[in-house]
Every structure is written in C-alpha cells, then in structure tokens.
N, C-alpha and C. Protein backbone atom coordinates (compact mmCIF):
# COMPACT_ATOMS: atom_id res chain seq x y z
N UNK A 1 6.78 -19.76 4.77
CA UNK A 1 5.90 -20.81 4.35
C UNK A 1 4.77 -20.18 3.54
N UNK A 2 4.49 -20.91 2.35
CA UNK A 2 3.21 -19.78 1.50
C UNK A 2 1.94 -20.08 2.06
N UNK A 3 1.45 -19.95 2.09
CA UNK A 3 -0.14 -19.39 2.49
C UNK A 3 -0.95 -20.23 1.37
N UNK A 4 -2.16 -21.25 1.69
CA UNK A 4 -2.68 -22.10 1.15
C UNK A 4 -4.10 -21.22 0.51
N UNK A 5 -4.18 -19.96 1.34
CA UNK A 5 -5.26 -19.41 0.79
C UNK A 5 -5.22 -18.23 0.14
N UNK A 6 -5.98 -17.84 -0.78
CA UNK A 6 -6.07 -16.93 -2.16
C UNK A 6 -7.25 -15.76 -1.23
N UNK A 7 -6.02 -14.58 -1.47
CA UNK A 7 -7.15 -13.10 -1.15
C UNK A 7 -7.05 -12.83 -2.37
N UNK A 8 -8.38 -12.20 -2.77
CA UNK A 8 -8.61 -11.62 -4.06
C UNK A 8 -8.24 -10.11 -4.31
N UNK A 9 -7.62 -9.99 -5.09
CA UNK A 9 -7.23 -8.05 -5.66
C UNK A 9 -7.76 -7.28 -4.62
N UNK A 10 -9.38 -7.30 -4.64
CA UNK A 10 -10.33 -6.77 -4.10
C UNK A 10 -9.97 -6.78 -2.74
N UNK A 11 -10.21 -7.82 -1.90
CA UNK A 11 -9.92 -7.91 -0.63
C UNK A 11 -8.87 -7.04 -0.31
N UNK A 12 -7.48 -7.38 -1.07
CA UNK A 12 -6.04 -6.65 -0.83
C UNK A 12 -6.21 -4.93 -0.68
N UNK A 13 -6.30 -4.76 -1.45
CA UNK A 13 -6.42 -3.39 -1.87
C UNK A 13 -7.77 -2.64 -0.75
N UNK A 14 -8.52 -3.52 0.01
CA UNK A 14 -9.11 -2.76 1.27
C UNK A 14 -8.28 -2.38 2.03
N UNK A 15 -7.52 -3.70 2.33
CA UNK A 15 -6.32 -3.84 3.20
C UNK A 15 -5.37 -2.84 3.36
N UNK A 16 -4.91 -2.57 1.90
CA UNK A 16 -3.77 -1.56 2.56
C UNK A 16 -4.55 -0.31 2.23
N UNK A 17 -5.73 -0.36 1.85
CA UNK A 17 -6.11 1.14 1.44
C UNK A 17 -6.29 1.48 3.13
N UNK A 18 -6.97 0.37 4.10
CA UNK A 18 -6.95 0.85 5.48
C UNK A 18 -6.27 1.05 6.34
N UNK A 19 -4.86 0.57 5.66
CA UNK A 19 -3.82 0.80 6.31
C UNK A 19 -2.90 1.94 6.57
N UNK A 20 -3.09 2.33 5.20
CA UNK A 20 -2.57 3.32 5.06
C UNK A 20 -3.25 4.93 5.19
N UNK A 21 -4.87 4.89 5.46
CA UNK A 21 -5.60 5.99 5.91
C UNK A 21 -5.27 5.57 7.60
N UNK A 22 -5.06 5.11 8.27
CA UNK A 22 -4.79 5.14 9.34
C UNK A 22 -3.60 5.41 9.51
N UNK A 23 -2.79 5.37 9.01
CA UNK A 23 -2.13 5.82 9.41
C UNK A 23 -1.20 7.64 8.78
N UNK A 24 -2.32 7.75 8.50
CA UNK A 24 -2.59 9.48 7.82
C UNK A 24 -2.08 9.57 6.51
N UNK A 25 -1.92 8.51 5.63
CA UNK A 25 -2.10 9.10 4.51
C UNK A 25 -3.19 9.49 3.43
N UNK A 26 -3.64 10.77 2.70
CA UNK A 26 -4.53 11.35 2.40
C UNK A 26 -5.23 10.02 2.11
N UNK A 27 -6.42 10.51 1.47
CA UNK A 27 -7.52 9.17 0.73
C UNK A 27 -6.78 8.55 -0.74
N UNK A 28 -6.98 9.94 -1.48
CA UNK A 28 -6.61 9.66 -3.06
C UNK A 28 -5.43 9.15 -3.13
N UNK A 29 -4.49 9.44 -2.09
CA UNK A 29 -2.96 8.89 -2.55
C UNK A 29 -3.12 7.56 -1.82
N UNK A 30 -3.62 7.10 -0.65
CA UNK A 30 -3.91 6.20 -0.41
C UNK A 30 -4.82 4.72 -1.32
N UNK A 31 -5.89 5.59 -1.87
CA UNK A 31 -6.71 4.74 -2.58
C UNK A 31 -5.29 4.06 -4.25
N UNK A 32 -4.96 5.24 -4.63
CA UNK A 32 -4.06 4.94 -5.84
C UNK A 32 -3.19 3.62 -5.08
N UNK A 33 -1.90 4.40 -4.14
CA UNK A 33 -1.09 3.48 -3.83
C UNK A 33 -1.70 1.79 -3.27
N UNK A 34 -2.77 1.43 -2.92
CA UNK A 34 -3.39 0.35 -2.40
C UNK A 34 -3.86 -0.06 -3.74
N UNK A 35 -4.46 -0.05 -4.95
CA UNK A 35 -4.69 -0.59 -6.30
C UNK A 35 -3.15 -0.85 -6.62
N UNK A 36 -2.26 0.04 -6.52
CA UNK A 36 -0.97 -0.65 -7.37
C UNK A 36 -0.46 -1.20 -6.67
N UNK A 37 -0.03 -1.42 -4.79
CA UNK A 37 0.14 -2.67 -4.29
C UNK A 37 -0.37 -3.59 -4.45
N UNK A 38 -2.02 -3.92 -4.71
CA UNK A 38 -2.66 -5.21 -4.74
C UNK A 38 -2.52 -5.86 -5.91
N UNK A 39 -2.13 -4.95 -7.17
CA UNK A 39 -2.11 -5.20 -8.34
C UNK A 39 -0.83 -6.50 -8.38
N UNK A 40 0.16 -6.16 -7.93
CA UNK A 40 1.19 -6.92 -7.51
C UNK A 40 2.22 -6.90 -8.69
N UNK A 41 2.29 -6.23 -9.68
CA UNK A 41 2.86 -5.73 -10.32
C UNK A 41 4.74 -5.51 -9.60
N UNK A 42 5.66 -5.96 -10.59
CA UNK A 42 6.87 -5.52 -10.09
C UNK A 42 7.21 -3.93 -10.60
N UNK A 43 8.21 -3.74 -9.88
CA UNK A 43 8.35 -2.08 -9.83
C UNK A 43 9.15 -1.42 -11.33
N UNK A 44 9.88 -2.52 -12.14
CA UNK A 44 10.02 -2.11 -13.26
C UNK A 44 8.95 -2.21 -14.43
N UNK A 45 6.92 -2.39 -14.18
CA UNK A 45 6.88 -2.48 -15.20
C UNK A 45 5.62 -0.82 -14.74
N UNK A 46 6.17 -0.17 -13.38
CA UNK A 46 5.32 0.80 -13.23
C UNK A 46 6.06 2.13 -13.42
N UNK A 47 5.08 2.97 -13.77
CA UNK A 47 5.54 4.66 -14.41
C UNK A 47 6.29 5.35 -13.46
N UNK A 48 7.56 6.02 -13.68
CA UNK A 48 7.67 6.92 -12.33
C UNK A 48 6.39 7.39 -11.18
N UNK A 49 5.78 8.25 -11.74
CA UNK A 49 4.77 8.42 -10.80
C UNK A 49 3.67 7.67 -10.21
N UNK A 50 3.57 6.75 -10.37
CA UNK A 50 3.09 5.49 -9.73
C UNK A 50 3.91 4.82 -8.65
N UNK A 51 5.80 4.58 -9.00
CA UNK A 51 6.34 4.56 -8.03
C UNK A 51 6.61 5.80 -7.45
N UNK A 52 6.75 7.10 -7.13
CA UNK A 52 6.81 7.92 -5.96
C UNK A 52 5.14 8.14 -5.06
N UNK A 53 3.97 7.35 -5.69
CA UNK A 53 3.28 7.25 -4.77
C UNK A 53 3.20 6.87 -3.85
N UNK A 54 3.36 5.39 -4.54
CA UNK A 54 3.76 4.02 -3.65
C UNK A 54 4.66 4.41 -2.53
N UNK A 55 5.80 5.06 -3.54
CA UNK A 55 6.86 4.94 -1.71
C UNK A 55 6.65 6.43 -0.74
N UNK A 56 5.76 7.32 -1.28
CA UNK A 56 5.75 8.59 -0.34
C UNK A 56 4.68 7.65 0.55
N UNK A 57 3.51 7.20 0.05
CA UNK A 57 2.46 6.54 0.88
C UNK A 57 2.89 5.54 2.08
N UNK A 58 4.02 4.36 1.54
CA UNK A 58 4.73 3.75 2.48
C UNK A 58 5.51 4.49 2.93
N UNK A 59 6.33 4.99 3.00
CA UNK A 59 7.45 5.60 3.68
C UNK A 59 6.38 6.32 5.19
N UNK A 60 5.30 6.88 4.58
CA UNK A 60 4.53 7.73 5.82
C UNK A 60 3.64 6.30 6.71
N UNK A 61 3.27 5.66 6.32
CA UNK A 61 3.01 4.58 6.96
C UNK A 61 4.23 3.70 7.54
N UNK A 62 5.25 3.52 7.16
CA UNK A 62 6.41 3.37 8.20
C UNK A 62 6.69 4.04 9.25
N UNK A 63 7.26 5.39 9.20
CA UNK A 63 7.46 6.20 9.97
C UNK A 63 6.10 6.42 10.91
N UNK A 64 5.15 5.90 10.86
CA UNK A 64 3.58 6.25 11.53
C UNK A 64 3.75 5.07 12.67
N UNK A 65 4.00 3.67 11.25
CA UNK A 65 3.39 2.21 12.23
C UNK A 65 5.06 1.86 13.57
N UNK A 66 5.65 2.93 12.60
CA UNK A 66 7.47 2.59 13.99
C UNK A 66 6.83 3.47 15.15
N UNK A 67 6.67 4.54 15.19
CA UNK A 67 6.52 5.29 16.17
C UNK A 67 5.20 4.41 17.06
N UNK A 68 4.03 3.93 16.05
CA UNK A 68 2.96 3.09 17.35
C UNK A 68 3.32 1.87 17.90
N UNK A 69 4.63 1.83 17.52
CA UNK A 69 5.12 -0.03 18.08
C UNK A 69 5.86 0.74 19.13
N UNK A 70 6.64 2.17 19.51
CA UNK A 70 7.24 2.07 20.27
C UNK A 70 6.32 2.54 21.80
C-alpha cells in the first residue's frame, strides 16, 4: 500500500546514513552510499563505483542487521 506521506531527500538520507553507521559501516562510505540511496536514482543511470558502494555498504548492513534479528 503507498504511503500518503512525502519524506524529503534530506530526511532519507539521515535514515540510512544511521543505519548503516550502526551497523559498522565506515562514515564516508556510509555518508556516500545514503545520498545515492535517497537520491532514488535507478541503478542503470549510476557509475560503477557508485554501485560497488552501495552494495559493499548494504551487503555489510545485511549481514550485521541478520545476525541482530537472530
């Protein structure tokens, strides 16, 4: 069901920037990867190295947030 309310770029990009320092990924790779998630951008119109941020940053926040659910 979509969501009636609008988070702004700004807001987003706290979000996963805090998400993802908690769950140990550095700052800078964190801060990058949380601007190009919030950006919302699809993945063919970003540079290689923009996507291996993105997914080294998630991938370590997966493997972080599986292990605190168990």
């Amino acid at each position: 069901m979509p969501s009636n309310f609008f988070t702004p770029v700004e807001e987003r990009e706290k979000i996963f920037y805090t998400e993802l320092v908690q769950c140990g990924v550095l700052h800078e790779k964190a801060f990058t990867a949380a601007k190009i998630l919030a950006s919302g951008q699809p993945d063919e119109l970003l540079s290689f190295e923009e996507r291996k941020v993105v997914k080294d940053a998630c991938e370590k926040w997966f493997v972080k947030n599986k292990l605190y659910k168990r």
